[in-house]
PDB file of N, CA and C in Angstrom:
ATOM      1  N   UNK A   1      94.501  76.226  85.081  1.00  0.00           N
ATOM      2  CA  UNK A   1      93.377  76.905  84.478  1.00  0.00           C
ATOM      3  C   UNK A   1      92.861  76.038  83.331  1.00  0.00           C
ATOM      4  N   UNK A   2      91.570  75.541  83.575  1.00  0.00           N
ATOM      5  CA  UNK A   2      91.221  74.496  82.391  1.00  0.00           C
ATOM      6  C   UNK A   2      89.871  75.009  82.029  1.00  0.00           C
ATOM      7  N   UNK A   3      90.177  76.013  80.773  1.00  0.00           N
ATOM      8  CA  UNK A   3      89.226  76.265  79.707  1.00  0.00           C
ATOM      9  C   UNK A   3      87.671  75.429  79.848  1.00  0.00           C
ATOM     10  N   UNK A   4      87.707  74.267  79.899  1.00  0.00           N
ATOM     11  CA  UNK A   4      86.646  73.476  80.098  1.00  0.00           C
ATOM     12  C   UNK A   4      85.490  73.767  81.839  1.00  0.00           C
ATOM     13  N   UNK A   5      86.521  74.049  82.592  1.00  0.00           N
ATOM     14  CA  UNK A   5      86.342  74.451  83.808  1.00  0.00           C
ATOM     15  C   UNK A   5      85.349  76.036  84.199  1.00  0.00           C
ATOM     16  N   UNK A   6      83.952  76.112  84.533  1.00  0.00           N
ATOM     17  CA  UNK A   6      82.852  77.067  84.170  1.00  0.00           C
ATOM     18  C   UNK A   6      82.531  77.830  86.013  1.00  0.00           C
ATOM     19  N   UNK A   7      83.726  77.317  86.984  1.00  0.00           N
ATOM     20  CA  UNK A   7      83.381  77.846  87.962  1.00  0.00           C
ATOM     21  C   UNK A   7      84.028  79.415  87.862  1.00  0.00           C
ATOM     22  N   UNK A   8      83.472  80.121  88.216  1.00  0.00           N
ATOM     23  CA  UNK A   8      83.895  81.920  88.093  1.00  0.00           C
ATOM     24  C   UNK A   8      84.660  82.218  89.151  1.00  0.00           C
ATOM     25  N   UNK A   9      85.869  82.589  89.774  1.00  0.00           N
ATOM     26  CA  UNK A   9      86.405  83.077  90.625  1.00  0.00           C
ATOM     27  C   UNK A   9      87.601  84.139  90.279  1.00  0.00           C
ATOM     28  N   UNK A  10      87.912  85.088  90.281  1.00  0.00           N
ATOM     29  CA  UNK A  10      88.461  86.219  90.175  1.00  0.00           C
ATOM     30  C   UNK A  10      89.500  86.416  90.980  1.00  0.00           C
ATOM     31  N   UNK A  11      89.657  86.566  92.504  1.00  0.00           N
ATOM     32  CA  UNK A  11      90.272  87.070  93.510  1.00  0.00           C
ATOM     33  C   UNK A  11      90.187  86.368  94.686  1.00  0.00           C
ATOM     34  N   UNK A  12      91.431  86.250  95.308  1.00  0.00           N
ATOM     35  CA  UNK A  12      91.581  85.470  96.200  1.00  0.00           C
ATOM     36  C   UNK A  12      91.424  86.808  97.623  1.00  0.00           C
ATOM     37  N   UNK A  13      91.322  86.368  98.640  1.00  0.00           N
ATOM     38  CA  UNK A  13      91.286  87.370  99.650  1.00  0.00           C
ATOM     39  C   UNK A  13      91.139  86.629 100.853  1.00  0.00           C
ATOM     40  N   UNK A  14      92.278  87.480 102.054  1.00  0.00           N
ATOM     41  CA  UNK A  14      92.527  86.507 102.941  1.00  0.00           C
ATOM     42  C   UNK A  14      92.455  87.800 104.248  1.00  0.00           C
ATOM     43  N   UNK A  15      92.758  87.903 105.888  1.00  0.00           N
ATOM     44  CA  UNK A  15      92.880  88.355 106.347  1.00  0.00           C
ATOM     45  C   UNK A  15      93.750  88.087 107.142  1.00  0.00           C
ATOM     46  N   UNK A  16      95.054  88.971 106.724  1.00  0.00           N
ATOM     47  CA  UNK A  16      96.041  87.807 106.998  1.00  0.00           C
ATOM     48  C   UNK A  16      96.950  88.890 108.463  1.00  0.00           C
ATOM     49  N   UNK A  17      97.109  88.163 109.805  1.00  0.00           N
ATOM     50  CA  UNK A  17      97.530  88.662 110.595  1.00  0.00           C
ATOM     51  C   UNK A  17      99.182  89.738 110.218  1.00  0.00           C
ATOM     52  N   UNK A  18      98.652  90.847 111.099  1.00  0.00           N
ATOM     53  CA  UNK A  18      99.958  91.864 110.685  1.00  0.00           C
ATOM     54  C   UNK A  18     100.791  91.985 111.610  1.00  0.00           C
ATOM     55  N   UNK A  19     102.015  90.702 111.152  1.00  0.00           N
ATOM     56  CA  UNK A  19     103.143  90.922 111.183  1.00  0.00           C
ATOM     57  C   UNK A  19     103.912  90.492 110.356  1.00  0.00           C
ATOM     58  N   UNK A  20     105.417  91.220 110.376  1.00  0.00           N
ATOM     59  CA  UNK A  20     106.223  91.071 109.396  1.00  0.00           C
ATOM     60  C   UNK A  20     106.178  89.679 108.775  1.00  0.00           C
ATOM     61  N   UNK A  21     106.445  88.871 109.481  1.00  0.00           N
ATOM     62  CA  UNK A  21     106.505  87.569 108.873  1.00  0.00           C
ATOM     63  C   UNK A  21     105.024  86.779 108.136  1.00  0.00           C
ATOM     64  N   UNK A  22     104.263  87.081 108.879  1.00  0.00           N
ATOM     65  CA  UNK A  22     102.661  86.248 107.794  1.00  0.00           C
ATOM     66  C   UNK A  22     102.339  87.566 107.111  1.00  0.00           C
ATOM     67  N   UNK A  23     102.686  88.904 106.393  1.00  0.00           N
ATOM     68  CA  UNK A  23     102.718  89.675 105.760  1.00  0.00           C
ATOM     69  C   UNK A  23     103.630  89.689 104.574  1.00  0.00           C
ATOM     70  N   UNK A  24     104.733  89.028 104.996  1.00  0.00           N
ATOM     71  CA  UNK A  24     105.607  88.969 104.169  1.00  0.00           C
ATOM     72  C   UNK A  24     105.641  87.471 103.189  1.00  0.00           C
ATOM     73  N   UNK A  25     105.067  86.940 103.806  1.00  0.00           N
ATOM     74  CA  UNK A  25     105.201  85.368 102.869  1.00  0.00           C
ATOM     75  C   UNK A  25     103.789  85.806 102.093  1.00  0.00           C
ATOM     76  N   UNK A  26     102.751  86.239 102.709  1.00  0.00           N
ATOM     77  CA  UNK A  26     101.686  86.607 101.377  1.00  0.00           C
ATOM     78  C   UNK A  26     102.547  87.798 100.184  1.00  0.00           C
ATOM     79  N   UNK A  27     103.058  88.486 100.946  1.00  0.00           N
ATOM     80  CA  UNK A  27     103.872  89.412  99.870  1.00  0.00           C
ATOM     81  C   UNK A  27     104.616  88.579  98.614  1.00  0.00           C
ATOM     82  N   UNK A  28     105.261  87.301  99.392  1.00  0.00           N
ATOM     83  CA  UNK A  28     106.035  86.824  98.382  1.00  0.00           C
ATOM     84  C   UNK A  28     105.245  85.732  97.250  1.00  0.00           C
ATOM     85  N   UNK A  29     104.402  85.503  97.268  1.00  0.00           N
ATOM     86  CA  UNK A  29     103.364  84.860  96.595  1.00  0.00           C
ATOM     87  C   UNK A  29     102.433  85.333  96.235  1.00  0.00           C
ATOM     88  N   UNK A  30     102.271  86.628  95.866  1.00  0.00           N
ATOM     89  CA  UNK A  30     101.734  87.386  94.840  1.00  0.00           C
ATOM     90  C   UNK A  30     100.732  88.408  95.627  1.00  0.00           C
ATOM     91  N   UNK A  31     100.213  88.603  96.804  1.00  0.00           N
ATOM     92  CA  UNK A  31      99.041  88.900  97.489  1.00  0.00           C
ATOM     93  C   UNK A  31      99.397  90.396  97.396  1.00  0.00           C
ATOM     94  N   UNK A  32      98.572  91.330  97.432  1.00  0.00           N
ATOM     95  CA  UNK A  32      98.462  92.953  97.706  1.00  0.00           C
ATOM     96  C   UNK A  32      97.543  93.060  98.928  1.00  0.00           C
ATOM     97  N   UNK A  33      98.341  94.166  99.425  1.00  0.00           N
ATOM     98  CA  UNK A  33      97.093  94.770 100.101  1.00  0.00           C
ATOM     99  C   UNK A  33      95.666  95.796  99.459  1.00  0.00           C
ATOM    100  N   UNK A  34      94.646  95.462 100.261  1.00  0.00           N
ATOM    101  CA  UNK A  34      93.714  96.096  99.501  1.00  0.00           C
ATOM    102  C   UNK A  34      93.048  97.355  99.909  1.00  0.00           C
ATOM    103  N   UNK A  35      93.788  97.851 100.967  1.00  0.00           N
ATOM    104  CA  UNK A  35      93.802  99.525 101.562  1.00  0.00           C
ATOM    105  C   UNK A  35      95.630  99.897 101.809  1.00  0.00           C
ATOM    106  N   UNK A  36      96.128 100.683 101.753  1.00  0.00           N
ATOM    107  CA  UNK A  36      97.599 101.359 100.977  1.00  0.00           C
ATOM    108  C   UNK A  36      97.973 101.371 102.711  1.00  0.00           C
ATOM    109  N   UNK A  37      97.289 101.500 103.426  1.00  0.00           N
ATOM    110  CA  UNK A  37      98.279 101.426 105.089  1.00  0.00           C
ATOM    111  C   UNK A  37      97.180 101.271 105.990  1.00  0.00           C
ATOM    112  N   UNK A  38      97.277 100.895 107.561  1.00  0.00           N
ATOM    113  CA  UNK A  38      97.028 100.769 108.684  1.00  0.00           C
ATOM    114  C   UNK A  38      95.641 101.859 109.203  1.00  0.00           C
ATOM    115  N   UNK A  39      96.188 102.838 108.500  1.00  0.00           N
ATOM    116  CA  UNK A  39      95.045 103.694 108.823  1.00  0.00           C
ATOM    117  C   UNK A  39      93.984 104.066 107.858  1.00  0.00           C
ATOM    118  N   UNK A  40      94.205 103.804 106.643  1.00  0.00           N
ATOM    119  CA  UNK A  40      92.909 103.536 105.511  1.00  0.00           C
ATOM    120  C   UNK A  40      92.278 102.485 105.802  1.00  0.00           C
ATOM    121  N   UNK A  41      92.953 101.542 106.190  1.00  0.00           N
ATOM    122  CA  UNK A  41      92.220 100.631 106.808  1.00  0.00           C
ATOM    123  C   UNK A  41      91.179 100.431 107.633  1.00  0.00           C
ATOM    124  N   UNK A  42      91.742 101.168 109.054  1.00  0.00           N
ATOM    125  CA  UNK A  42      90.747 101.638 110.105  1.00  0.00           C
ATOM    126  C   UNK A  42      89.878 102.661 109.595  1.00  0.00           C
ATOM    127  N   UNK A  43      89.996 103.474 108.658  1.00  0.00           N
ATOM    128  CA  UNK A  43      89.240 104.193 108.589  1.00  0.00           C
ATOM    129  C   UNK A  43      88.073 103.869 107.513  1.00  0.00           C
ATOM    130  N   UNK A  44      88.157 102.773 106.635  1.00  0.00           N
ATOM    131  CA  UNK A  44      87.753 102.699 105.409  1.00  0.00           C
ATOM    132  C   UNK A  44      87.018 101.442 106.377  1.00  0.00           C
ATOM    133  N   UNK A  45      87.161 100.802 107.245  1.00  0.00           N
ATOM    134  CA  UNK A  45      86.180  98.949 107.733  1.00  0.00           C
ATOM    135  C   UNK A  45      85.527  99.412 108.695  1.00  0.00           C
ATOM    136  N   UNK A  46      86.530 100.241 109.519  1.00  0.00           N
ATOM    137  CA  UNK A  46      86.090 100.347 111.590  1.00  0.00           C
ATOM    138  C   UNK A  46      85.704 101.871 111.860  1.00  0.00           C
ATOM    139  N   UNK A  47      85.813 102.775 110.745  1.00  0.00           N
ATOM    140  CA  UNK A  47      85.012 103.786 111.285  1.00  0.00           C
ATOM    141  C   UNK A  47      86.353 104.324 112.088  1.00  0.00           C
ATOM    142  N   UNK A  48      87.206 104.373 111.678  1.00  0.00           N
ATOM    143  CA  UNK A  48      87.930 105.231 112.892  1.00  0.00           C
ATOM    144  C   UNK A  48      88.388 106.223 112.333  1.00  0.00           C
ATOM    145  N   UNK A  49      88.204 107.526 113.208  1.00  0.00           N
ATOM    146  CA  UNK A  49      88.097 108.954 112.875  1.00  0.00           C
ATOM    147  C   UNK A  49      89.281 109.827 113.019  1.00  0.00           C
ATOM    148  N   UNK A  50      90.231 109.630 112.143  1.00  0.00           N
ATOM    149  CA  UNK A  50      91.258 110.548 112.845  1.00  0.00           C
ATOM    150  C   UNK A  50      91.452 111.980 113.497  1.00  0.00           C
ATOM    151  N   UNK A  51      90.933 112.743 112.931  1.00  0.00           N
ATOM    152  CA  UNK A  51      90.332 113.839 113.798  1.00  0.00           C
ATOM    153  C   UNK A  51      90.228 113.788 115.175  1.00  0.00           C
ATOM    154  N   UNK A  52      90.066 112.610 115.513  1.00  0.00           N
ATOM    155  CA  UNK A  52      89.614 112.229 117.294  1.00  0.00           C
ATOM    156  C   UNK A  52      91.383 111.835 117.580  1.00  0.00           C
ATOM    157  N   UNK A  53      92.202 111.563 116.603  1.00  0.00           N
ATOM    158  CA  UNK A  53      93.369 110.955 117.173  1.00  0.00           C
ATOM    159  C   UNK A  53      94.336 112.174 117.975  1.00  0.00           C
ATOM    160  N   UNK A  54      95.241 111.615 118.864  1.00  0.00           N
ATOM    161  CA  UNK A  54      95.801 112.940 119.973  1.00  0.00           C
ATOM    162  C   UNK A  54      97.273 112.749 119.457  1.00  0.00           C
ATOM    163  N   UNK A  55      97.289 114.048 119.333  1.00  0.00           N
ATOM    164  CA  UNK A  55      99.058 114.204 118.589  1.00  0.00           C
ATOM    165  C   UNK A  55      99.744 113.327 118.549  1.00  0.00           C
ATOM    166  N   UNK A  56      99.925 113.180 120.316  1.00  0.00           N
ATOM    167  CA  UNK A  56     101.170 112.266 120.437  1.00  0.00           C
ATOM    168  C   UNK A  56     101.404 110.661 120.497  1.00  0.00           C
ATOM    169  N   UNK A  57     100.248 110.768 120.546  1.00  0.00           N
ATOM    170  CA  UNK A  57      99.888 108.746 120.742  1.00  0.00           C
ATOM    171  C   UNK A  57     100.220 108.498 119.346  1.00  0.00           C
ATOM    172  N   UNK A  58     100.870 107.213 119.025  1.00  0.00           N
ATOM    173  CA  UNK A  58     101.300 106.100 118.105  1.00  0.00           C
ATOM    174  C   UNK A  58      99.906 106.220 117.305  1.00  0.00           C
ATOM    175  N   UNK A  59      99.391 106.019 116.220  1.00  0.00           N
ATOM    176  CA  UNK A  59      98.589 105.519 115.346  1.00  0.00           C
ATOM    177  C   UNK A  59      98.230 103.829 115.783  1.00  0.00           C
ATOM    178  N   UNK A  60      96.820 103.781 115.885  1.00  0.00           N
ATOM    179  CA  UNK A  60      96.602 102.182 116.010  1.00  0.00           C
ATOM    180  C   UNK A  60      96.823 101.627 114.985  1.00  0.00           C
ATOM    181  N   UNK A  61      97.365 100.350 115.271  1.00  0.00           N
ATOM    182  CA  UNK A  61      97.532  99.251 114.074  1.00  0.00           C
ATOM    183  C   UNK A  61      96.264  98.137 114.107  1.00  0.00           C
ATOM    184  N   UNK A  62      96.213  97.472 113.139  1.00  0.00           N
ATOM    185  CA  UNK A  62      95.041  96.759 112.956  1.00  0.00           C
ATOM    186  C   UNK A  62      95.808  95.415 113.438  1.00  0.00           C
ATOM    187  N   UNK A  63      95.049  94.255 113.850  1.00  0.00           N
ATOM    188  CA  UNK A  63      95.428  93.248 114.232  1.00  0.00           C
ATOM    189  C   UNK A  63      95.819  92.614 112.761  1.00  0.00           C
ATOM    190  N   UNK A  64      95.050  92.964 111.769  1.00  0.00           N
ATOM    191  CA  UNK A  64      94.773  92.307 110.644  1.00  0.00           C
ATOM    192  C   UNK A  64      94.754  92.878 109.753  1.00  0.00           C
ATOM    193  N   UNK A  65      95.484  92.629 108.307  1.00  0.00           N
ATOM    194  CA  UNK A  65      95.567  93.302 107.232  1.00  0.00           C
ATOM    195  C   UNK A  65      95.081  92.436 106.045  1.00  0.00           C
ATOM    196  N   UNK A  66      93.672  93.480 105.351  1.00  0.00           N
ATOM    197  CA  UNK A  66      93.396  92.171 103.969  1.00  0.00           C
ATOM    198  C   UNK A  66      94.028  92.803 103.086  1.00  0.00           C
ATOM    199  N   UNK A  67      94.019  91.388 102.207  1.00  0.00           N
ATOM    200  CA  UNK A  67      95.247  91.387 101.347  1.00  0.00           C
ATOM    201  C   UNK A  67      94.695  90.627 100.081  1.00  0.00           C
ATOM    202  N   UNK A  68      94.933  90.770  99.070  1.00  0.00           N
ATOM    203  CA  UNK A  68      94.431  89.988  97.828  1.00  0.00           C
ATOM    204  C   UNK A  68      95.058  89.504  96.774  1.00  0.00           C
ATOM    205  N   UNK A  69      94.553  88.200  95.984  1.00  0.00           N
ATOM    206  CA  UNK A  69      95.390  88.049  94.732  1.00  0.00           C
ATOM    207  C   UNK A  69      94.557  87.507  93.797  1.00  0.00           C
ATOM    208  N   UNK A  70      94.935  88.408  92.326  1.00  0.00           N
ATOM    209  CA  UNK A  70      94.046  88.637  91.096  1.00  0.00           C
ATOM    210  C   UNK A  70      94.774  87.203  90.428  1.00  0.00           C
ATOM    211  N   UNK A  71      93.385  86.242  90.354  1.00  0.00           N
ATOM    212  CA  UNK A  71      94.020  84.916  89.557  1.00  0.00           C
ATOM    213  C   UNK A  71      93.960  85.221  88.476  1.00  0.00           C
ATOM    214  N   UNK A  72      93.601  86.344  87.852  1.00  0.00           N
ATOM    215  CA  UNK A  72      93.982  86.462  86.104  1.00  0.00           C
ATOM    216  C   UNK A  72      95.629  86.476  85.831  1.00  0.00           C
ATOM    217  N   UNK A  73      96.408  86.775  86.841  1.00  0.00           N
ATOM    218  CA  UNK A  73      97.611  86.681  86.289  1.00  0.00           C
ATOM    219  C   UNK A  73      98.234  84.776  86.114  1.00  0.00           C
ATOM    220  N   UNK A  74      97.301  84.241  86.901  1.00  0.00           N
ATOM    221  CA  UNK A  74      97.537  82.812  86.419  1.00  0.00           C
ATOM    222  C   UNK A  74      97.886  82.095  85.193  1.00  0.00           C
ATOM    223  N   UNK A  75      96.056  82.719  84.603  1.00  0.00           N
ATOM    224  CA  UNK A  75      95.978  82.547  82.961  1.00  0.00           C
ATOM    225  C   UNK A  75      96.566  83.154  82.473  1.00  0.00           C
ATOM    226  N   UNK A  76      97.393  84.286  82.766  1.00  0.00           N
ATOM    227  CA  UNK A  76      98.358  84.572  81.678  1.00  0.00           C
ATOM    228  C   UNK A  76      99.660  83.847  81.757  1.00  0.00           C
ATOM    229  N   UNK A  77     100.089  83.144  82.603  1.00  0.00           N
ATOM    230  CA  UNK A  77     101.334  82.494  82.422  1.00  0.00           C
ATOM    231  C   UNK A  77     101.603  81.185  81.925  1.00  0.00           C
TER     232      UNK A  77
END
């Protein structure tokens, strides 16, 4: 982070395939997710209606989960 440096960037954001393993290495390098599960997800990007979902079927998973990381914690370290 160099004080002198006037480009603005805030947040990193990636769409990072969901599975355990490329979920988990963004986990370990600081990244969040930026909807709390699978189905805020779908419901908050793709419009998907749970109301329409049938008891017994599994919940869809997203191919893809975004995920983010706040570079202000940079400058603080």
């Amino acid at each position: 982070m160099d004080p002198e440096n006037d480009n603005a960037a805030r947040f990193l954001v990636v769409d990072a395939i969901n599975t355990p393993e490329v979920i988990g290495y963004y986990q370990r390098n600081g990244f969040e997710f930026l909807f709390a599960s699978d189905e805020d997800e779908l419901i908050g990007l793709r419009g998907y209606n749970p109301v329409e979902f049938i008891e017994n079927e599994e919940p869809p998973r997203c191919r893809t989960r975004l995920m983010f990381f706040d570079l202000i914690v940079l400058r603080e370290s």
